[in-house]
C-alpha atoms as a PDB file:
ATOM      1  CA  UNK A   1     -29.351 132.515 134.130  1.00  0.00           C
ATOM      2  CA  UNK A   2     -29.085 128.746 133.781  1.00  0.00           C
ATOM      3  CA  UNK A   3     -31.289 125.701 133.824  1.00  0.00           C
ATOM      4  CA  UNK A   4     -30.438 122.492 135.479  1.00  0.00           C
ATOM      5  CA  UNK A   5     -28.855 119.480 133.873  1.00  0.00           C
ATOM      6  CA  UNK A   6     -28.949 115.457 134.537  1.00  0.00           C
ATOM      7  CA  UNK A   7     -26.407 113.532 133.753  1.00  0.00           C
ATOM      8  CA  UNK A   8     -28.507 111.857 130.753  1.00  0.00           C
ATOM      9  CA  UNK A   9     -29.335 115.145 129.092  1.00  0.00           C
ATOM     10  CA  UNK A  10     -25.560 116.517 129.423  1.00  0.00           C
ATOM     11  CA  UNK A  11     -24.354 113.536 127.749  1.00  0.00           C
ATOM     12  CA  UNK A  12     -27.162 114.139 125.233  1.00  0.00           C
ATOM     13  CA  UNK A  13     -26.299 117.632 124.449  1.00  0.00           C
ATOM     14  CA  UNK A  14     -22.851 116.428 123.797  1.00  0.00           C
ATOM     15  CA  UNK A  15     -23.369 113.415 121.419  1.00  0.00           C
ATOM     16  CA  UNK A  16     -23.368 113.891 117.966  1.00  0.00           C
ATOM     17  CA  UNK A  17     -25.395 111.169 115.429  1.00  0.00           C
ATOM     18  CA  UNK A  18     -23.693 110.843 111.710  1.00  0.00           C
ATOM     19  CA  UNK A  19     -26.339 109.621 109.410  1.00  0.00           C
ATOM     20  CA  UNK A  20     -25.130 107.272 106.199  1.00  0.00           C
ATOM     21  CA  UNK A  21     -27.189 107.658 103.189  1.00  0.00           C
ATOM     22  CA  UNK A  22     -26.966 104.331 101.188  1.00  0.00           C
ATOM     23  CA  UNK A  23     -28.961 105.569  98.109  1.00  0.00           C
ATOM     24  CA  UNK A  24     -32.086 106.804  98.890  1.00  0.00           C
ATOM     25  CA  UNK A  25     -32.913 105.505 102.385  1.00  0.00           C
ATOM     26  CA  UNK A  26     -31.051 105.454 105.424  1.00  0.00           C
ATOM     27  CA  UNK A  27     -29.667 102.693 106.033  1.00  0.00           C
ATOM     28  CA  UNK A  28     -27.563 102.967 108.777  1.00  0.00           C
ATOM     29  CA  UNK A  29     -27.322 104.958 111.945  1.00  0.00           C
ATOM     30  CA  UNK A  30     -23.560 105.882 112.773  1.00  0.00           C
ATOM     31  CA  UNK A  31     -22.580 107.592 115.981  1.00  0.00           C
ATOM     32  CA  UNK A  32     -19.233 110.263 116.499  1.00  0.00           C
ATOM     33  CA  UNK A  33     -17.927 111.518 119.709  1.00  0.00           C
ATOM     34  CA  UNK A  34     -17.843 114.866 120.380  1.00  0.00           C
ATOM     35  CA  UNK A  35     -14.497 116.277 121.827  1.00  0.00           C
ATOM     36  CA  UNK A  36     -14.547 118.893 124.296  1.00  0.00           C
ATOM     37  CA  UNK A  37     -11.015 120.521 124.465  1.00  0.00           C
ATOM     38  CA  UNK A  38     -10.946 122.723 128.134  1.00  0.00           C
ATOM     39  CA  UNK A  39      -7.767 124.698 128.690  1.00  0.00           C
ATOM     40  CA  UNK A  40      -7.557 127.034 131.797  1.00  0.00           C
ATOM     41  CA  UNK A  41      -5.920 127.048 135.587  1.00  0.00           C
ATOM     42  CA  UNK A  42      -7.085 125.283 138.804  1.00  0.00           C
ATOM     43  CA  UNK A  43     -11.046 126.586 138.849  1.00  0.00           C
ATOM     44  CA  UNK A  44     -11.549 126.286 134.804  1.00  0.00           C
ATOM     45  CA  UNK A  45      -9.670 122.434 136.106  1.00  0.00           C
ATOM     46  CA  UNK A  46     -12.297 121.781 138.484  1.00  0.00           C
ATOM     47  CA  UNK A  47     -15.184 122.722 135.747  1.00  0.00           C
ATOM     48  CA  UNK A  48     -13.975 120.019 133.821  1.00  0.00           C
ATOM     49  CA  UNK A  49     -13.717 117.729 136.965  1.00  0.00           C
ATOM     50  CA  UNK A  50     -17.342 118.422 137.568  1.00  0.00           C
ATOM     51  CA  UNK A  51     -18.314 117.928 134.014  1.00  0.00           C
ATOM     52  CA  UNK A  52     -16.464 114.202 134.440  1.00  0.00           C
ATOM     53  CA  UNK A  53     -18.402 113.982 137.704  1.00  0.00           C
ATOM     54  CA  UNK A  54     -22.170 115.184 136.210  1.00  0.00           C
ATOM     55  CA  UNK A  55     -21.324 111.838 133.507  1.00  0.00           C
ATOM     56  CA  UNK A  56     -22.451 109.466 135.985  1.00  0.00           C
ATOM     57  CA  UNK A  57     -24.078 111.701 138.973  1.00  0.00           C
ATOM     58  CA  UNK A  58     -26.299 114.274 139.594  1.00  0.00           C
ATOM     59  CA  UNK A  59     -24.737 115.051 143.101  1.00  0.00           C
ATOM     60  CA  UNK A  60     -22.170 118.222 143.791  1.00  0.00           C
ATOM     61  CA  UNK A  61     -18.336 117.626 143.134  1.00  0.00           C
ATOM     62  CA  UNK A  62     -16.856 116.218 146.595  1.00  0.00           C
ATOM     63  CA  UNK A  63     -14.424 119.739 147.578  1.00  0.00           C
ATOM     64  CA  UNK A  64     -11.473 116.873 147.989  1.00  0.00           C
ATOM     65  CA  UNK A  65     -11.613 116.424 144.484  1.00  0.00           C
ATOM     66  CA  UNK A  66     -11.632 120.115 143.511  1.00  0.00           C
ATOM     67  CA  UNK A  67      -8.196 120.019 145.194  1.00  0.00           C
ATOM     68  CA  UNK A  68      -6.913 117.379 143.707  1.00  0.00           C
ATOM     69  CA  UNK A  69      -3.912 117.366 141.135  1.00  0.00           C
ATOM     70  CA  UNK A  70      -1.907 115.190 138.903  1.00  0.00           C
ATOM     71  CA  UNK A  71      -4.421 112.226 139.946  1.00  0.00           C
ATOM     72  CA  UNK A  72      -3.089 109.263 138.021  1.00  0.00           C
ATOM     73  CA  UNK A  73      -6.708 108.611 137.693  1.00  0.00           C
ATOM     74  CA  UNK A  74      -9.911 110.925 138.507  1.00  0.00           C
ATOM     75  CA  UNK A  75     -13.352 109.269 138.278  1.00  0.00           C
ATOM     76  CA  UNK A  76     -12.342 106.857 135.377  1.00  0.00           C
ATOM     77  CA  UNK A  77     -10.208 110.004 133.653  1.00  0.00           C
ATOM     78  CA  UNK A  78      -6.119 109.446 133.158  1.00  0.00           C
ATOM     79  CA  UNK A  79      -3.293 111.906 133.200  1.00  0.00           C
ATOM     80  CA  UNK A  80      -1.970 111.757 129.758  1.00  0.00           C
ATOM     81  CA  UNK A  81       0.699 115.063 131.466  1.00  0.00           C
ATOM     82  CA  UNK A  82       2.407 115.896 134.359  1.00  0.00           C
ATOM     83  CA  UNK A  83       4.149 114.205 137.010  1.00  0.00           C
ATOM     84  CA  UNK A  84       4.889 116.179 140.132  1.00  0.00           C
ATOM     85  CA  UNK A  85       3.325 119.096 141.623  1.00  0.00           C
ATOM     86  CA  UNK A  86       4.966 122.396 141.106  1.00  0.00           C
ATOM     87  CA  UNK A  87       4.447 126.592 141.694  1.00  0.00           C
ATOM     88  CA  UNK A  88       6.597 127.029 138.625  1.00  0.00           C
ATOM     89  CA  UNK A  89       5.270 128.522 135.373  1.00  0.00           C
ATOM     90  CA  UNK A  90       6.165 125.242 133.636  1.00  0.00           C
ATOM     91  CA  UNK A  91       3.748 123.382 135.460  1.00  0.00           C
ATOM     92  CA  UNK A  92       2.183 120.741 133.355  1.00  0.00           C
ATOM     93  CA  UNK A  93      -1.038 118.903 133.776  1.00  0.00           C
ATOM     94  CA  UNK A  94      -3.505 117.134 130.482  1.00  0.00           C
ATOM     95  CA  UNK A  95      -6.455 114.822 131.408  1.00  0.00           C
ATOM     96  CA  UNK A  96      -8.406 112.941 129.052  1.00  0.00           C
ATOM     97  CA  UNK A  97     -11.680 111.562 129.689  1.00  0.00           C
ATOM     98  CA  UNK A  98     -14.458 109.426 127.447  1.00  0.00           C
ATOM     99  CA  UNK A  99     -17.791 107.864 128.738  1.00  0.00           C
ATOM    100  CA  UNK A 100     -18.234 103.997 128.256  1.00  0.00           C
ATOM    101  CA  UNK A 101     -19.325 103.778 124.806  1.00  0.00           C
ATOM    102  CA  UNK A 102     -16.932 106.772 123.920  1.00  0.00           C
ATOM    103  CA  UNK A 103     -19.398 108.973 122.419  1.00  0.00           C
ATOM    104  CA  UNK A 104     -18.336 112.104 124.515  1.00  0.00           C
ATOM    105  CA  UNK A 105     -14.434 113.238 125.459  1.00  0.00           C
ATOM    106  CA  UNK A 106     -13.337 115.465 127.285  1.00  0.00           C
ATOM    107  CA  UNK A 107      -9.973 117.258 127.162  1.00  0.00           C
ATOM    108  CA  UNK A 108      -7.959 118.943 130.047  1.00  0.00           C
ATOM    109  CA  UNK A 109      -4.916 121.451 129.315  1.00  0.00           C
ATOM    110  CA  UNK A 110      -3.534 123.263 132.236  1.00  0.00           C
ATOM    111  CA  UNK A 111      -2.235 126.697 130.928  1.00  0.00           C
ATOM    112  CA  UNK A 112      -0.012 129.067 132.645  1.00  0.00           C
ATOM    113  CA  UNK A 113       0.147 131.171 129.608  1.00  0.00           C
ATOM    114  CA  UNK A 114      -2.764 132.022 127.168  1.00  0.00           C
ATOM    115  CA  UNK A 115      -0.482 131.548 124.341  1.00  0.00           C
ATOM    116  CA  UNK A 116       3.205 130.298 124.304  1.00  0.00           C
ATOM    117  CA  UNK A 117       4.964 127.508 122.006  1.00  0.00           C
ATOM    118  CA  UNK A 118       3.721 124.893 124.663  1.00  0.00           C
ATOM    119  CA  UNK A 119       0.092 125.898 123.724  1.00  0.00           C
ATOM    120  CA  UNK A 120       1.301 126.115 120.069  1.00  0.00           C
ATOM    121  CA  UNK A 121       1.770 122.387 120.229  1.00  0.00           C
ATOM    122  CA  UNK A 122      -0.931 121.381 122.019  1.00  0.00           C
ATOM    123  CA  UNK A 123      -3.026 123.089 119.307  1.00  0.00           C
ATOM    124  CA  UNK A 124      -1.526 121.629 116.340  1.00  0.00           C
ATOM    125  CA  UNK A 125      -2.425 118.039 118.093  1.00  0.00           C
ATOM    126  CA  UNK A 126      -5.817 119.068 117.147  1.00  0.00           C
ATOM    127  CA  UNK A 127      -4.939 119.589 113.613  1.00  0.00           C
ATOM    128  CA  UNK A 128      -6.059 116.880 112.166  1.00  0.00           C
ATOM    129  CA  UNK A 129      -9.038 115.969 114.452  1.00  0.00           C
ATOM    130  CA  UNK A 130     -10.433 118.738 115.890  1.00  0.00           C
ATOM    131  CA  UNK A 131     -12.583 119.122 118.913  1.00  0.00           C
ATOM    132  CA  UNK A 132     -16.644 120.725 118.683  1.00  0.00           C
ATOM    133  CA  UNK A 133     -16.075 122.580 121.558  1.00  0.00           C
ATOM    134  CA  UNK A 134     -13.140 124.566 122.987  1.00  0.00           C
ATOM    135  CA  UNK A 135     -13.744 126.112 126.449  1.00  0.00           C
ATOM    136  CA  UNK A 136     -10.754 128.751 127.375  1.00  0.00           C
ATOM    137  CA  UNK A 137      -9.574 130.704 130.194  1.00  0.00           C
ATOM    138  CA  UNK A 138      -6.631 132.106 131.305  1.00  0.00           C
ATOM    139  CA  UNK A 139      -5.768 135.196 133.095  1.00  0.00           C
ATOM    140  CA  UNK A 140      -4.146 135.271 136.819  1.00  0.00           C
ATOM    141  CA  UNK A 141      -1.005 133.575 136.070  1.00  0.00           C
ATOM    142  CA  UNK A 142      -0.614 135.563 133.133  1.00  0.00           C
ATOM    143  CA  UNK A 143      -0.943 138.685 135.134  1.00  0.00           C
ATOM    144  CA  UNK A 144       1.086 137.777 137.953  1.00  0.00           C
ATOM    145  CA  UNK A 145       3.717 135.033 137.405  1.00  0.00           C
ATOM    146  CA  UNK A 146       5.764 136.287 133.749  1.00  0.00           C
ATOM    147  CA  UNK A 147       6.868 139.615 134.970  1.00  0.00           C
ATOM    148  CA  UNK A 148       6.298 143.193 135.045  1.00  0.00           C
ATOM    149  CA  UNK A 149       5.246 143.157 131.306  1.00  0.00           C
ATOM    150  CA  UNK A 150       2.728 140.515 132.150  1.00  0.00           C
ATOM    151  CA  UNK A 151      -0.675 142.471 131.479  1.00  0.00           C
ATOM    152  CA  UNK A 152       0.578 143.976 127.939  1.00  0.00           C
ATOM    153  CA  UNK A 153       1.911 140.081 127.140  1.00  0.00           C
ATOM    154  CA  UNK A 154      -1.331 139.066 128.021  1.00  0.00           C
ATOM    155  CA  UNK A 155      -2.834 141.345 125.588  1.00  0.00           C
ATOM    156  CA  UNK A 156      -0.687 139.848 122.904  1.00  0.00           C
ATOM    157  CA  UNK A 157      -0.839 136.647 123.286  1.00  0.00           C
ATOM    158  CA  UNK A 158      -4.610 136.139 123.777  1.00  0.00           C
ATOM    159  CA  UNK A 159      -4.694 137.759 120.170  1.00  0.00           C
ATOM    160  CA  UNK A 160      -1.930 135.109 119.413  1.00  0.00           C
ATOM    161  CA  UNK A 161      -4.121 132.193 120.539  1.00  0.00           C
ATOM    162  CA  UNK A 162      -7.271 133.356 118.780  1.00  0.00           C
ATOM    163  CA  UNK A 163      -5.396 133.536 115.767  1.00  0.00           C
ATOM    164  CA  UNK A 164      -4.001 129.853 115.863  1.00  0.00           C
ATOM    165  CA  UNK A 165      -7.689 128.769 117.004  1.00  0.00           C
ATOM    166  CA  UNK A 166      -8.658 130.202 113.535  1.00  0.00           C
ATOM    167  CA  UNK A 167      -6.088 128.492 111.666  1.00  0.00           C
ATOM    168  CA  UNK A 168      -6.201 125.003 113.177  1.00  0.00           C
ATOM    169  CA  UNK A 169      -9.298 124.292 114.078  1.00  0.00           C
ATOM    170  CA  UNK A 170     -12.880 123.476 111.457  1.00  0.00           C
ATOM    171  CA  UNK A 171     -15.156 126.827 110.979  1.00  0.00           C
ATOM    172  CA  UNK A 172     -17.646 124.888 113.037  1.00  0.00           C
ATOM    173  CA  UNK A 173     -15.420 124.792 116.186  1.00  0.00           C
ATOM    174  CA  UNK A 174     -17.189 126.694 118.827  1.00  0.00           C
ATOM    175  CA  UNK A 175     -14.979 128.265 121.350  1.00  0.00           C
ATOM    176  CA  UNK A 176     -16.452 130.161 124.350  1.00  0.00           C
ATOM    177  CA  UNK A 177     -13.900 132.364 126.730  1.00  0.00           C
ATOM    178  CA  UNK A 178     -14.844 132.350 130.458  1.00  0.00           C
ATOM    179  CA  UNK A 179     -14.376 135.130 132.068  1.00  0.00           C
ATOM    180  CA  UNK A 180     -12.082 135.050 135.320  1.00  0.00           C
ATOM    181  CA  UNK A 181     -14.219 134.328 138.693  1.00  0.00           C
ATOM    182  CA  UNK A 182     -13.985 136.987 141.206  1.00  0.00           C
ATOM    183  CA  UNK A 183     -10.710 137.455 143.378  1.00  0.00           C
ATOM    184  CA  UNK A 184     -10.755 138.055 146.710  1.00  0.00           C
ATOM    185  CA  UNK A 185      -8.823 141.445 147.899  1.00  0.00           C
ATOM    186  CA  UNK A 186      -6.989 139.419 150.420  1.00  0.00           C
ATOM    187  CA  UNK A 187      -5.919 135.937 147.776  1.00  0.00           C
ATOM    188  CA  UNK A 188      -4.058 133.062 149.250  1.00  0.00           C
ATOM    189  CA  UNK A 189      -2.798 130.764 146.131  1.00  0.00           C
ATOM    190  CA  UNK A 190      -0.741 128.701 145.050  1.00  0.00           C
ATOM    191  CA  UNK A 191       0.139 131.160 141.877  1.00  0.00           C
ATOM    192  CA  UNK A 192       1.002 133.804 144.724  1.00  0.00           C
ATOM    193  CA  UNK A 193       5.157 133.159 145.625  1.00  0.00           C
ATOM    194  CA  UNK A 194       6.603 135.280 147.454  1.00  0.00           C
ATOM    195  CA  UNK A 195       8.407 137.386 144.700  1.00  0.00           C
ATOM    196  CA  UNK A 196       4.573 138.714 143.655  1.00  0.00           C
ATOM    197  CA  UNK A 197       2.888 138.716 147.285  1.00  0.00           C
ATOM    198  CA  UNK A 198       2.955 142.452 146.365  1.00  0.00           C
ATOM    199  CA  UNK A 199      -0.075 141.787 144.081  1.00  0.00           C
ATOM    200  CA  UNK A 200      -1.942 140.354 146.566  1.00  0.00           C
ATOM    201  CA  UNK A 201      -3.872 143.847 146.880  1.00  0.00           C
ATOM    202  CA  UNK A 202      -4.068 145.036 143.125  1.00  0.00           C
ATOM    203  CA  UNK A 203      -5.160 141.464 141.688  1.00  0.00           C
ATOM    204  CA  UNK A 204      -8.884 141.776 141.575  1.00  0.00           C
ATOM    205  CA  UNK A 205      -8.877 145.163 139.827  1.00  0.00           C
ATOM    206  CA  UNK A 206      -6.268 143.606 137.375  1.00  0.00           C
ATOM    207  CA  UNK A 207      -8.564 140.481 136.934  1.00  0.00           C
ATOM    208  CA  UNK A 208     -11.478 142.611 135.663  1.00  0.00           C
ATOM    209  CA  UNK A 209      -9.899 144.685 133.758  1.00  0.00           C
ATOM    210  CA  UNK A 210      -8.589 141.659 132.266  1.00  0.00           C
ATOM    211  CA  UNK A 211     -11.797 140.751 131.599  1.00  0.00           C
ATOM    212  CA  UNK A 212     -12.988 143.564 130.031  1.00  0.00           C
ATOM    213  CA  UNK A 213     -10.093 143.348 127.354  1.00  0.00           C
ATOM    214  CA  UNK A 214     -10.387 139.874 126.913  1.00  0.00           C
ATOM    215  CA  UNK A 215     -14.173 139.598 126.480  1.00  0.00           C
ATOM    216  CA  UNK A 216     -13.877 142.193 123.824  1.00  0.00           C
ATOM    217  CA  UNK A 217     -11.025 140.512 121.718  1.00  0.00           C
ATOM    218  CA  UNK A 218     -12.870 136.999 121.810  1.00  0.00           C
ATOM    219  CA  UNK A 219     -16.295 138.627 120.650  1.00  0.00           C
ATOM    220  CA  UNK A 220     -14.027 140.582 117.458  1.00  0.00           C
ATOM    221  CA  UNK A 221     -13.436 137.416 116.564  1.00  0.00           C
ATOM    222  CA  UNK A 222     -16.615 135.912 116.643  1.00  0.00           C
ATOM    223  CA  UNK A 223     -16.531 133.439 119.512  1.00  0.00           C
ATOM    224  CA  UNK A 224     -18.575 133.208 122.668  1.00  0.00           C
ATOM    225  CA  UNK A 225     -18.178 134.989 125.954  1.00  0.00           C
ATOM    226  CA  UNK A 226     -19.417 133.164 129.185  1.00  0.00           C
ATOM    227  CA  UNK A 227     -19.250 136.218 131.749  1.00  0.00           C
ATOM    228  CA  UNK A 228     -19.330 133.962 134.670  1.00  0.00           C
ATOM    229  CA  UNK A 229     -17.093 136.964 137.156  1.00  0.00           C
ATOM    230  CA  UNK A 230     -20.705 139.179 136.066  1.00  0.00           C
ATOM    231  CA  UNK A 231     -22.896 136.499 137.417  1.00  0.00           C
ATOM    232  CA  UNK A 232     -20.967 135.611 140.674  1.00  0.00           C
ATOM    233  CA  UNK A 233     -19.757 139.078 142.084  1.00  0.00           C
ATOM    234  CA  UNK A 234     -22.667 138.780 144.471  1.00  0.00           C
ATOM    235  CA  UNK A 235     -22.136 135.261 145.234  1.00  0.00           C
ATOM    236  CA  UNK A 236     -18.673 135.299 147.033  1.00  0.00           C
ATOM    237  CA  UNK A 237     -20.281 133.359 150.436  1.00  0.00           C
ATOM    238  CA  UNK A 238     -19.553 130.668 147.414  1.00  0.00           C
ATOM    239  CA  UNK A 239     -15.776 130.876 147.394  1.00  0.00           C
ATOM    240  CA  UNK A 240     -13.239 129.184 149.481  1.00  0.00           C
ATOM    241  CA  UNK A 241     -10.873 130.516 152.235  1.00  0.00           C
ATOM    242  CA  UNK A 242      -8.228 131.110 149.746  1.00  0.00           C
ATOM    243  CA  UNK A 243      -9.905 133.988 147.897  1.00  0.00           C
ATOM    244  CA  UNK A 244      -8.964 132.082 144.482  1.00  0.00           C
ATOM    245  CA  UNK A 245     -10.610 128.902 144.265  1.00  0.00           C
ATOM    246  CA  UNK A 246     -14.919 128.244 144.677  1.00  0.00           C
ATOM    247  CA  UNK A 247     -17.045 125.338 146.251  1.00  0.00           C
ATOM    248  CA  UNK A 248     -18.839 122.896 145.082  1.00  0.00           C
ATOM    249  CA  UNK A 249     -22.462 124.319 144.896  1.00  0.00           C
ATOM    250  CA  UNK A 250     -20.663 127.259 142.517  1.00  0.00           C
ATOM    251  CA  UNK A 251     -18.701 124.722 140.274  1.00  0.00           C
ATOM    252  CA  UNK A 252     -22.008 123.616 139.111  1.00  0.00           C
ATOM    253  CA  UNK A 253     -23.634 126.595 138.974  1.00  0.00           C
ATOM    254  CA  UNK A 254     -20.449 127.357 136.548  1.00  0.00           C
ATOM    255  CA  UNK A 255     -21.181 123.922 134.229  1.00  0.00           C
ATOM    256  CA  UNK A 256     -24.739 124.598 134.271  1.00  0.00           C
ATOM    257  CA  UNK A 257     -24.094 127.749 132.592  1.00  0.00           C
ATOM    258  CA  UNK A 258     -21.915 126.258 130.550  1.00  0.00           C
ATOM    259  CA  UNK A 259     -23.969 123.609 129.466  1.00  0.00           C
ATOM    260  CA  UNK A 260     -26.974 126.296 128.917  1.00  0.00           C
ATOM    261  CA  UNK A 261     -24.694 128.695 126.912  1.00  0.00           C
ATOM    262  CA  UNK A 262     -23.985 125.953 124.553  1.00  0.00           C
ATOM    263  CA  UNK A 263     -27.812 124.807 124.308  1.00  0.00           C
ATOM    264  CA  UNK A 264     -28.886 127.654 123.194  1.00  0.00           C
ATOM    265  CA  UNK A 265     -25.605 127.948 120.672  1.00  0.00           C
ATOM    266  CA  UNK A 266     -26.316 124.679 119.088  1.00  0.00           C
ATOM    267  CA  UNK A 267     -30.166 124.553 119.154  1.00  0.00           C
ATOM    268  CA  UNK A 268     -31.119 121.837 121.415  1.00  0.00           C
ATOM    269  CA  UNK A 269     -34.071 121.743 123.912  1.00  0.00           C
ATOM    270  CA  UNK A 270     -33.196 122.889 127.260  1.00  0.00           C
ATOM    271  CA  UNK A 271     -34.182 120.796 130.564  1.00  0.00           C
ATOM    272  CA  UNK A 272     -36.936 123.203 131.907  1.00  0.00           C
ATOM    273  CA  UNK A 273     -36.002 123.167 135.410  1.00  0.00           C
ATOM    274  CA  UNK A 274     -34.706 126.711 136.031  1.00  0.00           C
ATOM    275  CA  UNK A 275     -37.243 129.403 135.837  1.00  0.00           C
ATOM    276  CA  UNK A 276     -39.920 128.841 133.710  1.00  0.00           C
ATOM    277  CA  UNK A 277     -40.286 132.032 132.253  1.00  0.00           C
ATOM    278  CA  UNK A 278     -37.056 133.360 132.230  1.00  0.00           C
ATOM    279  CA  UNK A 279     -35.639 130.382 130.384  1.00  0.00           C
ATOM    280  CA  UNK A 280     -38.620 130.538 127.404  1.00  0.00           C
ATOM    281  CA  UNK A 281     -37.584 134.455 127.601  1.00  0.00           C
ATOM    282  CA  UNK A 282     -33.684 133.090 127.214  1.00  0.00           C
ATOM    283  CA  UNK A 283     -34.236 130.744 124.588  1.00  0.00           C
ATOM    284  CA  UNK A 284     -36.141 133.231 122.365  1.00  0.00           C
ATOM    285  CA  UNK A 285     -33.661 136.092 122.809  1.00  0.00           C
ATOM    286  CA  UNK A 286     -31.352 133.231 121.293  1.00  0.00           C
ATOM    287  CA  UNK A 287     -32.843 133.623 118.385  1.00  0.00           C
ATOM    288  CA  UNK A 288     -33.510 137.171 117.792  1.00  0.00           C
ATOM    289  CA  UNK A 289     -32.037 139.446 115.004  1.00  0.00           C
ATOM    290  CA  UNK A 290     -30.611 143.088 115.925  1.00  0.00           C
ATOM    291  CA  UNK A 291     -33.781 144.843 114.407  1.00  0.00           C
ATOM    292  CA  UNK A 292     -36.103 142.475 116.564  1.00  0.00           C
ATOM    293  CA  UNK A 293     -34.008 143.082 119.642  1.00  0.00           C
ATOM    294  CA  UNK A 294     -34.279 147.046 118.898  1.00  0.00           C
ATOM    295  CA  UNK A 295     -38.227 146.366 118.440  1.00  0.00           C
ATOM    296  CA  UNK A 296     -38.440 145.325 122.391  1.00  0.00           C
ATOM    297  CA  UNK A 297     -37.289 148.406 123.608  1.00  0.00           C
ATOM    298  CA  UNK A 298     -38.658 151.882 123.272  1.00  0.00           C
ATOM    299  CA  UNK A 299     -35.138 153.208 122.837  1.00  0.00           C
ATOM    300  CA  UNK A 300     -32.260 153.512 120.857  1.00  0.00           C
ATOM    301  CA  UNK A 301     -30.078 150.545 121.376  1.00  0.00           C
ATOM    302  CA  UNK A 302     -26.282 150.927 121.239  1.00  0.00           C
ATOM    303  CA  UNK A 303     -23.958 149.196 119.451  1.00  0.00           C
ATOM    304  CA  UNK A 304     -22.645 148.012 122.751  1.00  0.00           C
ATOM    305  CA  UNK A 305     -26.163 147.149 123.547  1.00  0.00           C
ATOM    306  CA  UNK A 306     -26.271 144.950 120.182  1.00  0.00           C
ATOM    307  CA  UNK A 307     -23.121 143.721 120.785  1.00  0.00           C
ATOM    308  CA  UNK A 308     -24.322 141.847 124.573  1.00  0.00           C
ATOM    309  CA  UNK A 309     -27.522 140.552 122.835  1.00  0.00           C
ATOM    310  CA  UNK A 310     -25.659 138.512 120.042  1.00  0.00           C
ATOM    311  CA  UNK A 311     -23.023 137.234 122.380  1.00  0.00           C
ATOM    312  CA  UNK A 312     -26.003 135.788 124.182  1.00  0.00           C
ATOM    313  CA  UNK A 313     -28.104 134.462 121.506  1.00  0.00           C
ATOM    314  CA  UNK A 314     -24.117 133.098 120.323  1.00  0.00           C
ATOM    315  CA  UNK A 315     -24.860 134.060 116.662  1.00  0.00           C
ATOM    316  CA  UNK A 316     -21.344 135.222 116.818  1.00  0.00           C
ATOM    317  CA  UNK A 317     -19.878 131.925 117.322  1.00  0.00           C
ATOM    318  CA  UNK A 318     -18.840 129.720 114.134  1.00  0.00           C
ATOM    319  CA  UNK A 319     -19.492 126.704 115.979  1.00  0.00           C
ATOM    320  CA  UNK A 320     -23.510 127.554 116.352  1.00  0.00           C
ATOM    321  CA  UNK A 321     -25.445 124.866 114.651  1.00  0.00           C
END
């Protein structure tokens, strides 16, 4: 579920007001950007190209710039990373982006690895100014491109990565994991050489069990979950010819929910254009305790149960506010 966002009211959600108390009036309104730090591969890429895109229009992503790579510049964005296109595992590709007035940034990490001394670096940049937000993925090149130990590594690592996250970031950092989008059983990518083609078949089982693992790991540690594979497994018309990479009309389907998720987490007033009913229903779950939840329903609720309701009201998340 997800409502619908402008361009004004994304911007909104995402800019931060610092009040200075001179005495005992306020005498001056100060304003602080709010950095957005995205790491992830070419789809959690094209979320951040459609968040750049939703800055100044309400229309859907062109697919020629979902495609695009190592643009010198993308809609007013510059590559700060990466100069020629590779299939290697040391690909490298960082975008930065700020509106006009610089209020909002956003941050773009291409990761082949959830956690390596690359991403160790990139981290401790962040040290000393930290972003509000942290959006993470990572998954199919982990799986597929470092070997036959590459699902246990994975395992590691993403513990790895949650652990530096807690170390170098503020206790009001929010970080939300996205889960990995659906994979086709018959995937044509750029990821896929021909030393691996043999996972071609296996991949999508491997991605959700992936998800499964990493989902649970990232809610132990008290960030957010978006489960966007759970909310597009019936929506594959949506993804391209590849069997990897998604259109348009599903990229912002992907921000919206993105944009919701973080809403709710912080407290603002969502848009209202999505179901009526099912948003008011959304945005008071947000806010309910584990006794209320287990007052709605005429049986016993799991701790599983309990578990999915406070990774959706994001009560789990530091960053909340």
């Amino acid at each position: 579920m997800a409502d619908i966002f402008k361009p004004q009211e994304m911007l909104q959600l995402f800019r931060k007001k610092k009040i200075l108390v001179i005495g005992d009036s306020k005498m001056l309104r100060l304003f602080r950007n709010k950095k957005i730090l995205i790491f992830g591969g070419s789809n959690i890429r094209g979320l951040y190209k459609d968040l750049v895109w939703l800055t100044e229009s309400c229309s859907y992503i062109p697919q020629r710039h979902l495609k695009g790579k190592l643009e010198k510049s993308y809609h007013g964005d510059r590559l700060v990373e990466g100069e020629k296109a590779s299939r290697g595992r040391d690909y490298r590709e960082v975008r930065h982006f700020h509106t006009p007035d610089r209020l909002v940034e956003l941050h773009f990490v291409f990761c082949t690895r959830i956690y390596s001394p690359y991403m160790a670096e990139v981290l401790d940049r962040y040290r000393c100014e930290p972003p509000d937000l942290i959006v993470v993925n990572s998954c199919v090149w982990d799986i597929s491109r470092w070997g036959p130990r590459g699902v246990d590594d994975f395992k590691v690592n993403l513990r790895k990565f949650l652990e530096h996250v807690q170390s170098t970031m503020r206790a009001d950092t929010m970080l939300m994991w996205t889960t990995t989008m659906p994979v086709s059983s018959e995937p044509r990518g750029g990821f896929l050489i021909k030393q691996v083609e043999f996972l071609r078949h296996t991949l999508r089982f491997d991605v959700m069990e992936a998800n499964s693992f990493s989902a649970s790991l990232v809610r132990q540690f008290g960030y957010d979950v978006l489960d966007i594979h759970y909310h597009f497994r019936c929506l594959i018309h949506h993804r391209s010819r590849d069997g990897i990479h998604w259109q348009p009309q599903a990229v912002r389907g992907i921000t919206n929910m993105l944009l919701t998720h973080v809403a709710l987490a912080w407290n603002r007033i969502l848009p209202g254009r999505g179901p009526r009913r099912a948003l008011e229903r959304l945005s008071e779950e947000a806010h309910l305790t584990d006794e209320e939840v287990r007052e709605l329903v005429d049986f016993t609720i799991t701790e599983r149960e309990a578990t999915a309701a406070r990774m959706l009201r994001g009560d789990q998340a530091p960053g909340r506010r």
